[in-house]
PDB file of N, CA and C in Angstrom:
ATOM      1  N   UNK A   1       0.802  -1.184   0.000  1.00  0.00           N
ATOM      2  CA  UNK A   1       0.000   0.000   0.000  1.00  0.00           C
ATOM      3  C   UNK A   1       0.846   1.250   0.000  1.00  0.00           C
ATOM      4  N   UNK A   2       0.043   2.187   0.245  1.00  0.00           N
ATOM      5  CA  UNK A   2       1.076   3.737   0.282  1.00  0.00           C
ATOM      6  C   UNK A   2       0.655   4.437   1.662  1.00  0.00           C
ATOM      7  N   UNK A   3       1.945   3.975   2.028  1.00  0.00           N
ATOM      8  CA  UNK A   3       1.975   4.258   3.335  1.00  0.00           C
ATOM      9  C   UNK A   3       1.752   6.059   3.513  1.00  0.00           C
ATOM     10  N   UNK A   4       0.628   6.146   4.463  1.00  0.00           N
ATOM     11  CA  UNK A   4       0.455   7.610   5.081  1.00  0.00           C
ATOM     12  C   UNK A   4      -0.011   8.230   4.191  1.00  0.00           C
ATOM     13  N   UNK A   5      -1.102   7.368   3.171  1.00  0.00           N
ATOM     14  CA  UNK A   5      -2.124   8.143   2.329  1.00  0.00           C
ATOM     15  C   UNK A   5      -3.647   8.601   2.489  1.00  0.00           C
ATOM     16  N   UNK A   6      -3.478   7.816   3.604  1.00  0.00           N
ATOM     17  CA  UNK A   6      -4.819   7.550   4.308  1.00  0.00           C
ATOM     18  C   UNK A   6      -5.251   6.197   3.992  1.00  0.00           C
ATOM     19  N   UNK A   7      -6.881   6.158   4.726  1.00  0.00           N
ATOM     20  CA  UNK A   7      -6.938   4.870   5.017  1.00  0.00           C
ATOM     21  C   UNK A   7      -7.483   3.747   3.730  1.00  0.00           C
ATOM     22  N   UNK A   8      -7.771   4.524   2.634  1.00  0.00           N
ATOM     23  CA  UNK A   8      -7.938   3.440   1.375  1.00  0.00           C
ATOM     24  C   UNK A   8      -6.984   3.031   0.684  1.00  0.00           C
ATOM     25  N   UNK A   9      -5.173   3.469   1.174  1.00  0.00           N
ATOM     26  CA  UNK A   9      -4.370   3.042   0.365  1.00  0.00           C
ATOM     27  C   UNK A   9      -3.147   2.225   1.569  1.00  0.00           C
ATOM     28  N   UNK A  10      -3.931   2.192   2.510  1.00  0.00           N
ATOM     29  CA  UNK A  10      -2.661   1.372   3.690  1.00  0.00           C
ATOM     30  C   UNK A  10      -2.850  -0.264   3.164  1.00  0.00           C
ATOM     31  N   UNK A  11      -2.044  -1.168   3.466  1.00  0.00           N
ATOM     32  CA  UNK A  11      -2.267  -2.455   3.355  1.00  0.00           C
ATOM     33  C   UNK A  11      -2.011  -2.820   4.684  1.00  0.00           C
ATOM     34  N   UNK A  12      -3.283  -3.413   5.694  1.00  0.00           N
ATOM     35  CA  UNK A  12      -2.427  -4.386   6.862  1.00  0.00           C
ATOM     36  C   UNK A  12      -2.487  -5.934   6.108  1.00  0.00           C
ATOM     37  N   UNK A  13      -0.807  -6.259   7.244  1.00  0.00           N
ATOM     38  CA  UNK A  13      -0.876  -7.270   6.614  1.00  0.00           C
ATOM     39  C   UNK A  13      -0.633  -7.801   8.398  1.00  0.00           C
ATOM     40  N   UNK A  14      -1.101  -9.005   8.550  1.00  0.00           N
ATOM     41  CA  UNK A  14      -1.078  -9.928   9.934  1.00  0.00           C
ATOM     42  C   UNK A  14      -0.137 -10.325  10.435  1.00  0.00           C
ATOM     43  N   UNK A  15       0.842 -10.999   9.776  1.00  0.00           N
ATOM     44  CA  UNK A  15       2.408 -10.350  10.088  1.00  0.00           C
ATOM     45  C   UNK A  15       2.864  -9.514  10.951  1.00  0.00           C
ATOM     46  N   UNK A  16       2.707  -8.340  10.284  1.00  0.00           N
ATOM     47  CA  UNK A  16       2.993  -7.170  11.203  1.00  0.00           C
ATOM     48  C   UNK A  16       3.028  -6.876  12.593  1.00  0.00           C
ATOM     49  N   UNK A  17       1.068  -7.076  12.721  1.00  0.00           N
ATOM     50  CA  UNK A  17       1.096  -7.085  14.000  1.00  0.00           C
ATOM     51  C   UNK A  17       1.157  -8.532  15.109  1.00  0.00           C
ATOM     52  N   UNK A  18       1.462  -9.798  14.225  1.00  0.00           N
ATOM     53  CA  UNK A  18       1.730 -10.655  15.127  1.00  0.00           C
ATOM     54  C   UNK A  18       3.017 -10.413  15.092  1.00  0.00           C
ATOM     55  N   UNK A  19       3.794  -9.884  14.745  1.00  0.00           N
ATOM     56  CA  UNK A  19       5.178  -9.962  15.737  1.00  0.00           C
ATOM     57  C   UNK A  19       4.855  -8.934  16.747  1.00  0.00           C
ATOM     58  N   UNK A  20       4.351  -7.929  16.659  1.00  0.00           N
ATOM     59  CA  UNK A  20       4.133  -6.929  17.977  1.00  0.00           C
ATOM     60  C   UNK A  20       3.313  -7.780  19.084  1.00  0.00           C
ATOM     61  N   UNK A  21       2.957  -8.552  19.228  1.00  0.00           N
ATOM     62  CA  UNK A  21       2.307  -9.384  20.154  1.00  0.00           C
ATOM     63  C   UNK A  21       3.661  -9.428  20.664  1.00  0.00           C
ATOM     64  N   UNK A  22       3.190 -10.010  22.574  1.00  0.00           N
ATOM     65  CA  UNK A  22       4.258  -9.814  23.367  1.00  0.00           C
ATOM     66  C   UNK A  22       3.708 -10.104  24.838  1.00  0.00           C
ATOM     67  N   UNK A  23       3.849 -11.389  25.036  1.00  0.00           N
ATOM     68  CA  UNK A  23       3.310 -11.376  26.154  1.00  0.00           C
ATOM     69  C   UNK A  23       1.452 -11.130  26.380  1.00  0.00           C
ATOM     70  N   UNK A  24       0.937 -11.791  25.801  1.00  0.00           N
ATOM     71  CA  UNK A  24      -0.517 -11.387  25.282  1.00  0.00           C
ATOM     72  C   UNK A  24      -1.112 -10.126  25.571  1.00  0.00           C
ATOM     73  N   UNK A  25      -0.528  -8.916  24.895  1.00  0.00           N
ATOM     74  CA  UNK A  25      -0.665  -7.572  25.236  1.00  0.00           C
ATOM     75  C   UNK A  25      -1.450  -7.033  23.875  1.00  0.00           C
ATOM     76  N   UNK A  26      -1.772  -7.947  23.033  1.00  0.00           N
ATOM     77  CA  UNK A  26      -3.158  -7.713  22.144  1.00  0.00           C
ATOM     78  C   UNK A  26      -3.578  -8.835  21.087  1.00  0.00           C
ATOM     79  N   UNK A  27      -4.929  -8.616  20.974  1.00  0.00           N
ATOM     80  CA  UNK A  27      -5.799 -10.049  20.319  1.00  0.00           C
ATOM     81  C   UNK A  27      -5.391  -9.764  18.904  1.00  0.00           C
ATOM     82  N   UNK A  28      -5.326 -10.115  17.602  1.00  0.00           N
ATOM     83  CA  UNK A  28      -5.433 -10.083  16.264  1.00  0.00           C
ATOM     84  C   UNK A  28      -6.164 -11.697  16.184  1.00  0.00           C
ATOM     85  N   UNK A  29      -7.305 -10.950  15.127  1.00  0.00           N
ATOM     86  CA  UNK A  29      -8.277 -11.726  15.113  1.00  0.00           C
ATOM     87  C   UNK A  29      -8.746 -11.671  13.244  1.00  0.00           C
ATOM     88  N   UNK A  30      -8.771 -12.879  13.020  1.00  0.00           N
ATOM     89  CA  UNK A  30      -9.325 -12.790  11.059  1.00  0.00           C
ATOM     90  C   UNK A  30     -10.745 -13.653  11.019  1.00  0.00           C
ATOM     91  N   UNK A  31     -11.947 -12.877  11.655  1.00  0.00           N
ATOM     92  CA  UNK A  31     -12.651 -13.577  11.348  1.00  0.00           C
ATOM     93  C   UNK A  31     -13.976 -14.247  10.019  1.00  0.00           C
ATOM     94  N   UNK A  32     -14.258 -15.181  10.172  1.00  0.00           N
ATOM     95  CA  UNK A  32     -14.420 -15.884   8.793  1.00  0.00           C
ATOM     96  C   UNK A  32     -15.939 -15.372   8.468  1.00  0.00           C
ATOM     97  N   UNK A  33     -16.707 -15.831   9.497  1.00  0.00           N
ATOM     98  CA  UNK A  33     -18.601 -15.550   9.501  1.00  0.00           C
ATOM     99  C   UNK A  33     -18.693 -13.919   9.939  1.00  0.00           C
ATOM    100  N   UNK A  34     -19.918 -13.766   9.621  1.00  0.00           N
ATOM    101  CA  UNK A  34     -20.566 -12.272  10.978  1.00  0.00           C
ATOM    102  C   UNK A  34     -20.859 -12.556  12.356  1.00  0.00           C
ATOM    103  N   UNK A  35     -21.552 -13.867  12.356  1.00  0.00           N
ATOM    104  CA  UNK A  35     -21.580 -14.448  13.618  1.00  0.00           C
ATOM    105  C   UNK A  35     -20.415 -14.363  14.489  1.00  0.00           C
ATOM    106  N   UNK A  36     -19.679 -15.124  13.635  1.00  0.00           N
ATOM    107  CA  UNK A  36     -18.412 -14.705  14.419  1.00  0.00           C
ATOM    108  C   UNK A  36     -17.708 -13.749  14.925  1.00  0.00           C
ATOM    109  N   UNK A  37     -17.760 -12.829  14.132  1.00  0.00           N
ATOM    110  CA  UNK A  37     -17.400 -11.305  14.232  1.00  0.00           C
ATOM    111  C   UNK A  37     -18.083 -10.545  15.306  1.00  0.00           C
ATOM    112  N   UNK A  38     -19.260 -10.982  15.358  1.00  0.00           N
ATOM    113  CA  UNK A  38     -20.402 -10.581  16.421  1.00  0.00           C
ATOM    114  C   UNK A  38     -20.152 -10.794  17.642  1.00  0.00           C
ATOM    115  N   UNK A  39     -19.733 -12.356  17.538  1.00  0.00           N
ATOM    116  CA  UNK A  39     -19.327 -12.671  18.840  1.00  0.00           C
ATOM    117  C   UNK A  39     -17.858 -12.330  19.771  1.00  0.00           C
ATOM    118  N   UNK A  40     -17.156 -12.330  18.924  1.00  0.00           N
ATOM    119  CA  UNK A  40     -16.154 -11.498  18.897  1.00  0.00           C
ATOM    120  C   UNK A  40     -15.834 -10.043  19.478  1.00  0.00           C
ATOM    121  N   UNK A  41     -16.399  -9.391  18.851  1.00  0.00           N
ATOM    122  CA  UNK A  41     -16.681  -7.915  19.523  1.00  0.00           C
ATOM    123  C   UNK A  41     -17.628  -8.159  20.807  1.00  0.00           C
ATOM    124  N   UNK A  42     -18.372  -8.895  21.119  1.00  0.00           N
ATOM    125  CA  UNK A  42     -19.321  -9.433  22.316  1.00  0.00           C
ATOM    126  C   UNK A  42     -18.198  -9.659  23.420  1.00  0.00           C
ATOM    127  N   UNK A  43     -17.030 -10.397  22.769  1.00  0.00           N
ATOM    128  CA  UNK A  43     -15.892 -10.749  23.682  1.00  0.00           C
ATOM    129  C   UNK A  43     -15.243  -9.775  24.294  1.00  0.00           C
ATOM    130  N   UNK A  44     -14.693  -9.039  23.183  1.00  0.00           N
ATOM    131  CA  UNK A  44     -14.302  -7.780  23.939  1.00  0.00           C
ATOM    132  C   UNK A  44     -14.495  -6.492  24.329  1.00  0.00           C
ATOM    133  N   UNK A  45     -16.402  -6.664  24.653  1.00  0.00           N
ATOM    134  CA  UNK A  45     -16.789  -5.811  25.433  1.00  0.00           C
ATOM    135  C   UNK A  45     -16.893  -6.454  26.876  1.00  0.00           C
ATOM    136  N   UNK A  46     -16.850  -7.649  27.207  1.00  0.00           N
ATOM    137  CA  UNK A  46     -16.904  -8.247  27.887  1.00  0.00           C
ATOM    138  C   UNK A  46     -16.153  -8.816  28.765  1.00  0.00           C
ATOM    139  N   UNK A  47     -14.693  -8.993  28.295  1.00  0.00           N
ATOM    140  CA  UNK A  47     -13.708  -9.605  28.550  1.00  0.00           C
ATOM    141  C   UNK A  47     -13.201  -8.525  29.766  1.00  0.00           C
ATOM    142  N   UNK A  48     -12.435  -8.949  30.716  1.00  0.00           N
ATOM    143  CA  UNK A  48     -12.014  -7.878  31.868  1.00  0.00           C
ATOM    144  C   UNK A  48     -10.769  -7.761  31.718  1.00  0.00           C
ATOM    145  N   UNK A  49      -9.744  -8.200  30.825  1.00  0.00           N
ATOM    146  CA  UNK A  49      -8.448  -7.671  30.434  1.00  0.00           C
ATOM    147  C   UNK A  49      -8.530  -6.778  29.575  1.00  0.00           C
ATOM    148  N   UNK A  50      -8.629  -5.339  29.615  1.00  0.00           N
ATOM    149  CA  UNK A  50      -8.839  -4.602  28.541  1.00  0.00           C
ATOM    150  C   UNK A  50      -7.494  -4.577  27.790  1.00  0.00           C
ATOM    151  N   UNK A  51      -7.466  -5.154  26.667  1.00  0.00           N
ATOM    152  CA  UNK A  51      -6.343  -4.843  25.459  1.00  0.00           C
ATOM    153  C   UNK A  51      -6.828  -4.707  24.330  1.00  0.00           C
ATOM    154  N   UNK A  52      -5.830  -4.433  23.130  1.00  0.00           N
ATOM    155  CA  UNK A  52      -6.387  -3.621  21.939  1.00  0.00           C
ATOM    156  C   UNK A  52      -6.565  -5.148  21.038  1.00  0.00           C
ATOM    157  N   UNK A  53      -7.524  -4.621  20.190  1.00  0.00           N
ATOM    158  CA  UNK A  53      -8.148  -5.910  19.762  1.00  0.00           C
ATOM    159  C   UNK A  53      -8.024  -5.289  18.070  1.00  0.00           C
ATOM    160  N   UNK A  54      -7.004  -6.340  17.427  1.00  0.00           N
ATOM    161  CA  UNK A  54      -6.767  -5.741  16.004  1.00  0.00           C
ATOM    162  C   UNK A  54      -7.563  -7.312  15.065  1.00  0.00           C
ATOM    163  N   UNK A  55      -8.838  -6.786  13.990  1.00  0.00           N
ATOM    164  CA  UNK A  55      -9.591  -7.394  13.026  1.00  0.00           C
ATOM    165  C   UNK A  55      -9.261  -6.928  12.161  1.00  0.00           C
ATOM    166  N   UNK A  56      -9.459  -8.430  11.188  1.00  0.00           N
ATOM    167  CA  UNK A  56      -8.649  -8.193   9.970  1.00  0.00           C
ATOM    168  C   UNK A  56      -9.792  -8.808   9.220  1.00  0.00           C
ATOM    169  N   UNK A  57     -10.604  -8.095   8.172  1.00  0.00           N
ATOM    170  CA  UNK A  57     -11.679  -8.336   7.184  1.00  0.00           C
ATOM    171  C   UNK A  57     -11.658  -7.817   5.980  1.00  0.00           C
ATOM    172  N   UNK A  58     -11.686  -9.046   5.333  1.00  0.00           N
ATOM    173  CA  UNK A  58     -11.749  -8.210   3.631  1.00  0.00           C
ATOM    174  C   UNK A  58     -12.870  -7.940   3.109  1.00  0.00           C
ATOM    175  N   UNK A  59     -12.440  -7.064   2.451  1.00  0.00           N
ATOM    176  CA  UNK A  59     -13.718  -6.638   1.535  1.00  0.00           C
ATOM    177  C   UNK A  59     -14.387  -7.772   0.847  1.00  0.00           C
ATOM    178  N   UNK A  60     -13.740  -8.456   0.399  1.00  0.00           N
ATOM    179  CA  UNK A  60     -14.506  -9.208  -0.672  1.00  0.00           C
ATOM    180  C   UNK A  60     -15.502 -10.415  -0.409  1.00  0.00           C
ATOM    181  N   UNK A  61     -15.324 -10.574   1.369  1.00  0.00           N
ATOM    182  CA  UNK A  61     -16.329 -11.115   2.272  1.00  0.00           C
ATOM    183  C   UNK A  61     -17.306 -10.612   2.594  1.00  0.00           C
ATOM    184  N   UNK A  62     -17.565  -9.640   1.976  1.00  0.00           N
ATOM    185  CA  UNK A  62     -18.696  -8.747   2.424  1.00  0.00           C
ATOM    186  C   UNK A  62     -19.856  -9.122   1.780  1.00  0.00           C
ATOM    187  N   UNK A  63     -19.911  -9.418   0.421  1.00  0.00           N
ATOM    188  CA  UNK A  63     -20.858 -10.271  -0.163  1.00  0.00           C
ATOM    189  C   UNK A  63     -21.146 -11.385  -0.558  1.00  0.00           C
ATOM    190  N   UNK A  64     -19.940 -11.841  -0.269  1.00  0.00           N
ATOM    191  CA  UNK A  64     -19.743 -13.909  -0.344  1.00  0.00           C
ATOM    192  C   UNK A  64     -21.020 -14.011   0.241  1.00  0.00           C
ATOM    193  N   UNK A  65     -21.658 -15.127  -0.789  1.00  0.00           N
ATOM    194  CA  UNK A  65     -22.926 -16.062   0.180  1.00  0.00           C
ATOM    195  C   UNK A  65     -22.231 -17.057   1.036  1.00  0.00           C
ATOM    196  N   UNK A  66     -21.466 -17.822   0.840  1.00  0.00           N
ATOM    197  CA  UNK A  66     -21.082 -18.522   1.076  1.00  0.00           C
ATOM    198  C   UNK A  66     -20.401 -18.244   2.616  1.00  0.00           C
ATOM    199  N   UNK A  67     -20.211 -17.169   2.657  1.00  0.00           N
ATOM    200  CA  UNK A  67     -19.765 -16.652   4.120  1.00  0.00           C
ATOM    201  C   UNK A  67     -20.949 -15.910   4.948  1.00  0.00           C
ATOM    202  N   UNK A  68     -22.197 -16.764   4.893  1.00  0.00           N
ATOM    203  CA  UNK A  68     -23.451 -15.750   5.427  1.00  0.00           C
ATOM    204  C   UNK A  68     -23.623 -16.687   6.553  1.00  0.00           C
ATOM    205  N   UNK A  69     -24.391 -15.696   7.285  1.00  0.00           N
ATOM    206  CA  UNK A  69     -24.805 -16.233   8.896  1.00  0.00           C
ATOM    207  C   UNK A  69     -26.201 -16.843   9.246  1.00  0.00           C
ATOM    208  N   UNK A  70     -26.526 -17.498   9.807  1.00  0.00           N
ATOM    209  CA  UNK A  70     -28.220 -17.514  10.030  1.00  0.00           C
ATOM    210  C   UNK A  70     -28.049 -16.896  11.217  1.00  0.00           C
ATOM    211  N   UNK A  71     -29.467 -16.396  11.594  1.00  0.00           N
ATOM    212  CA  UNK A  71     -30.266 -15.696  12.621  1.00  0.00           C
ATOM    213  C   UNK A  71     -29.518 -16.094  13.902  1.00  0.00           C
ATOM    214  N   UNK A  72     -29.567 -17.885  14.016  1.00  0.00           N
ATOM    215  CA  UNK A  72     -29.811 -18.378  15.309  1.00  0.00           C
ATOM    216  C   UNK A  72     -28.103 -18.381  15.556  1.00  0.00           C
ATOM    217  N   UNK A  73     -27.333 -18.353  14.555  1.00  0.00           N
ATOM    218  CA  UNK A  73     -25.402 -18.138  15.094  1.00  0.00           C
ATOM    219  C   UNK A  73     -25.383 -17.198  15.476  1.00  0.00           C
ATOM    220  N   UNK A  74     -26.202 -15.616  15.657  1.00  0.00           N
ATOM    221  CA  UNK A  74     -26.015 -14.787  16.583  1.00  0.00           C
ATOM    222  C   UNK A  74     -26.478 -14.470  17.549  1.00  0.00           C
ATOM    223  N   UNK A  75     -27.396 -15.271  18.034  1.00  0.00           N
ATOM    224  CA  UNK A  75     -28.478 -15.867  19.215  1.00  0.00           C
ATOM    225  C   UNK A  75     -27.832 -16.169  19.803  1.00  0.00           C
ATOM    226  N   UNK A  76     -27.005 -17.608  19.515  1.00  0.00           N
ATOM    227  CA  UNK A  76     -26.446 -18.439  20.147  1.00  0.00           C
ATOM    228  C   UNK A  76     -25.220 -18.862  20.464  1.00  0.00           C
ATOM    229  N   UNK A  77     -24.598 -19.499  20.924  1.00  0.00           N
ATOM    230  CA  UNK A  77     -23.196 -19.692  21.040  1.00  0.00           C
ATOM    231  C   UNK A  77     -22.462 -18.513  21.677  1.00  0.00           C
ATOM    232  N   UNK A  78     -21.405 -18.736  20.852  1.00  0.00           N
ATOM    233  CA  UNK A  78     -20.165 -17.566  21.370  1.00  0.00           C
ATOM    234  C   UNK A  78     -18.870 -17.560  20.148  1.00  0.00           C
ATOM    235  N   UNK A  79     -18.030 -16.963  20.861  1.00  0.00           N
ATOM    236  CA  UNK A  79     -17.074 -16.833  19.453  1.00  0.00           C
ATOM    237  C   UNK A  79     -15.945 -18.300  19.224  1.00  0.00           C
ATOM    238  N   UNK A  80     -16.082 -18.517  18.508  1.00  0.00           N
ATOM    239  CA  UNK A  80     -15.489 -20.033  17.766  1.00  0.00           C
ATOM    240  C   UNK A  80     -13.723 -19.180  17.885  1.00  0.00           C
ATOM    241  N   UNK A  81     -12.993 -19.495  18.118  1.00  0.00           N
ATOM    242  CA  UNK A  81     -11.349 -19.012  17.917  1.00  0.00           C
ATOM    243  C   UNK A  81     -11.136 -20.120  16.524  1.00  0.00           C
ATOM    244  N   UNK A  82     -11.271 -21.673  16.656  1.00  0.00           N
ATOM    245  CA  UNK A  82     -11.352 -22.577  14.954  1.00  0.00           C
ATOM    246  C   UNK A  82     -12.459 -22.723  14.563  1.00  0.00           C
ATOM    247  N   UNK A  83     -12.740 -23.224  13.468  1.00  0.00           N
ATOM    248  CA  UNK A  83     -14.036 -23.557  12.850  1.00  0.00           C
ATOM    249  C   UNK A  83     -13.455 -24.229  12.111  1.00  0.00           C
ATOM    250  N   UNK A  84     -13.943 -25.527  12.026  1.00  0.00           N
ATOM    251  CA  UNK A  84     -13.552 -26.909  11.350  1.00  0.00           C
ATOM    252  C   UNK A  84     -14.701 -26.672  10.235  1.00  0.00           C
ATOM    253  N   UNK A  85     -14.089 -27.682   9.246  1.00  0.00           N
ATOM    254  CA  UNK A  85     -14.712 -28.111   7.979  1.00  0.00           C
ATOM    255  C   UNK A  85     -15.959 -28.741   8.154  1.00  0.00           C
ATOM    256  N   UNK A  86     -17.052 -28.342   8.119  1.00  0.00           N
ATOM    257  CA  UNK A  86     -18.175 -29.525   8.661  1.00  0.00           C
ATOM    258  C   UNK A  86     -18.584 -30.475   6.649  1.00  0.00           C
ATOM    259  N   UNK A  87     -17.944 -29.770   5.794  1.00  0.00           N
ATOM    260  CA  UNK A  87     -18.448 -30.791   4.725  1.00  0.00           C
ATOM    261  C   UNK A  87     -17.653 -32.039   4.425  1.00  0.00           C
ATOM    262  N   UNK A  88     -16.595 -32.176   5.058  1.00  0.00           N
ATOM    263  CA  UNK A  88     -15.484 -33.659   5.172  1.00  0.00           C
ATOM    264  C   UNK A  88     -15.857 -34.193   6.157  1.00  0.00           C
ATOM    265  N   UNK A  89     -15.880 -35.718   6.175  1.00  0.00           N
ATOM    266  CA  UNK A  89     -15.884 -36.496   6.863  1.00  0.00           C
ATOM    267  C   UNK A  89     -14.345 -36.936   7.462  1.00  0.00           C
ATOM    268  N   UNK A  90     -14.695 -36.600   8.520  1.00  0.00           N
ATOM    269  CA  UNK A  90     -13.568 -36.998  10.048  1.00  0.00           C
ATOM    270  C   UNK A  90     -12.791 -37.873   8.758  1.00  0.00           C
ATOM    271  N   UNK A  91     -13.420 -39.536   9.077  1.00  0.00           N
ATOM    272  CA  UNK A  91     -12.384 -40.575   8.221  1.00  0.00           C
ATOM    273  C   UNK A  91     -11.723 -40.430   7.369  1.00  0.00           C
ATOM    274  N   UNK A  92     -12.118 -39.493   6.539  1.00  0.00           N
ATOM    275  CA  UNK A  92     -11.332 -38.881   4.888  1.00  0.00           C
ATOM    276  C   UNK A  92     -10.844 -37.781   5.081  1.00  0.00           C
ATOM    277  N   UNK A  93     -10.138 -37.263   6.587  1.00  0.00           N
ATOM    278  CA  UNK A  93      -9.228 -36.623   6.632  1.00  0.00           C
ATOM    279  C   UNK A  93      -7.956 -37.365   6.256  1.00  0.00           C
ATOM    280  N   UNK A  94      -6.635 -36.721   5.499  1.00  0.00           N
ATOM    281  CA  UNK A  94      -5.600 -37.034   5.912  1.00  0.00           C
ATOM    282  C   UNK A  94      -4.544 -36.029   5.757  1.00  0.00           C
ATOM    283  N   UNK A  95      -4.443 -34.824   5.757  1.00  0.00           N
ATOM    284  CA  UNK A  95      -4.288 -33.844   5.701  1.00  0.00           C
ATOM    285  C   UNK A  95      -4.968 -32.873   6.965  1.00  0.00           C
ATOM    286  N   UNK A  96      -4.364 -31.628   7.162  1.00  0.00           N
ATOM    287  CA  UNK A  96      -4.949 -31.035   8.328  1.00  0.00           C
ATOM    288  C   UNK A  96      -4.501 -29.578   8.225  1.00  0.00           C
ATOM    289  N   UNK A  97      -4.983 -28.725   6.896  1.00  0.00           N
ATOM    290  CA  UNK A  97      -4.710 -27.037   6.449  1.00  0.00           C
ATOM    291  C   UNK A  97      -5.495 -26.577   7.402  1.00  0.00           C
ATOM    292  N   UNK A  98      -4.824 -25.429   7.979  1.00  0.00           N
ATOM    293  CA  UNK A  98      -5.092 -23.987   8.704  1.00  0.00           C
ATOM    294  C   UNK A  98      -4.850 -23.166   7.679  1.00  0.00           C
ATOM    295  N   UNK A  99      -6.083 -22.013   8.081  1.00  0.00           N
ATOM    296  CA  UNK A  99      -5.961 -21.330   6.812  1.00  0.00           C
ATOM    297  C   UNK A  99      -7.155 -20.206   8.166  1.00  0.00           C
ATOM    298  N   UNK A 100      -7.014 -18.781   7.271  1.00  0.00           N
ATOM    299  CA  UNK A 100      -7.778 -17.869   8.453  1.00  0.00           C
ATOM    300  C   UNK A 100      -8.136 -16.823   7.014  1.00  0.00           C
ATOM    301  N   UNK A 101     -10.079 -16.366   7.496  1.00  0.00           N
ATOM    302  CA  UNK A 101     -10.392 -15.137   6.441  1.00  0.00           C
ATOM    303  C   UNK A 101     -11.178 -16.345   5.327  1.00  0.00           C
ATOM    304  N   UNK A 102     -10.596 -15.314   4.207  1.00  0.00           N
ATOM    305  CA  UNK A 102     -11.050 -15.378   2.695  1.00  0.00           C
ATOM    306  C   UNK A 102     -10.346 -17.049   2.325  1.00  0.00           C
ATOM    307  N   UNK A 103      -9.464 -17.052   2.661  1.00  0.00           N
ATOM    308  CA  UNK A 103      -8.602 -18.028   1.928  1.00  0.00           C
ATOM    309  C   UNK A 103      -8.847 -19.396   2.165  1.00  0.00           C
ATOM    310  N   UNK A 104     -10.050 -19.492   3.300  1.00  0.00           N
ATOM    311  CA  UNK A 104     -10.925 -21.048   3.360  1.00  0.00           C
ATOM    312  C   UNK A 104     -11.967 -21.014   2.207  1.00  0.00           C
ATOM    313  N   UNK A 105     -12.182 -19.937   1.459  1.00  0.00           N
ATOM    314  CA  UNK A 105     -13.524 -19.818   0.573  1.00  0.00           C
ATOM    315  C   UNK A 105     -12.342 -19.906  -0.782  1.00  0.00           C
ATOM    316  N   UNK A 106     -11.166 -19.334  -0.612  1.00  0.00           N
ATOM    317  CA  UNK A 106     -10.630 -19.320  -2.233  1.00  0.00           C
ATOM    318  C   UNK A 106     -10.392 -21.024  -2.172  1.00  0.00           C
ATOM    319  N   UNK A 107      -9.775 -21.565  -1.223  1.00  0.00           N
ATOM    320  CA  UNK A 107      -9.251 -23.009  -1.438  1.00  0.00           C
ATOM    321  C   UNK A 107     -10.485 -23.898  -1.562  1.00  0.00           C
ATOM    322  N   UNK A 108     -11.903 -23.777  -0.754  1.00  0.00           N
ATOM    323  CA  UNK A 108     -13.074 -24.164  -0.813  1.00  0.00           C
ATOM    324  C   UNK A 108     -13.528 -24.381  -2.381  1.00  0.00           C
ATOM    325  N   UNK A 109     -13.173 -23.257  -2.838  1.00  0.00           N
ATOM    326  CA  UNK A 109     -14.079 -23.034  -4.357  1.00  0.00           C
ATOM    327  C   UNK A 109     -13.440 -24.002  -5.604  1.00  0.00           C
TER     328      UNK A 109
END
C-alpha cells in the first residue's frame, strides 16, 4: 500500500502485527462468519483484560454467500477461535490445512 495516504491506500498485513504481540498484550483476530465477528466484539466488550483488539476483514467477504450467517449463530453460542470443515468427513481426513479469512472460501471453491 502507500503508506500515510490515508486509510484506502494502507495495506495491513497480519504479520505485522503478530510480531508486535508480546506477552498477550493484544488479540489479532481474522474472522471468517458475521456471527463470528459478532461474537467477537461481544468478547471484547466483555472480557475484563482490557487490550487492543486488532480485526482483519476483507472486503470481498462482504458479499460472499457462502460466508453468510443464520439468525440463530447470533443468538447463540459464542465466538469459535477454529471452525472446522463440517463438509469432510472426520475418516477422509488425511491432511490437516489452517488457513484464516477469505482463503478457506478461495481453497473451498
Amino acid at each position: 500500500g502507500y503508506e500515510g495516504q490515508g486509510p484506502d491506500h494502507s495495506s495491513a498485513r497480519p504479520e505485522r502485527f503478530l510480531q508486535m504481540c508480546a506477552q498477550d498484550n493484544m488479540t489479532v483476530a481474522m474472522p471468517t462468519l458475521p456471527s463470528n465477528y459478532f461474537h467477537l466484539l461481544r468478547w471484547q466488550v466483555h472480557n475484563p483484560h482490557h487490550k487492543p483488539l486488532i480485526v482483519f476483514t476483507p472486503k470481498s467477504m462482504l458479499r460472499l454467500k457462502a460466508a453468510a450467517s443464520s439468525i440463530e449463530e447470533f443468538t447463540t453460542g459464542g465466538f469459535r477461535p477454529v471452525i472446522g470443515d463440517t463438509s469432510v468427513k472426520p475418516e477422509n481426513v488425511r491432511k490437516v490445512v489452517f488457513c484464516a479469512g477469505k482463503l478457506f472460501y478461495d481453497l473451498d471453491a
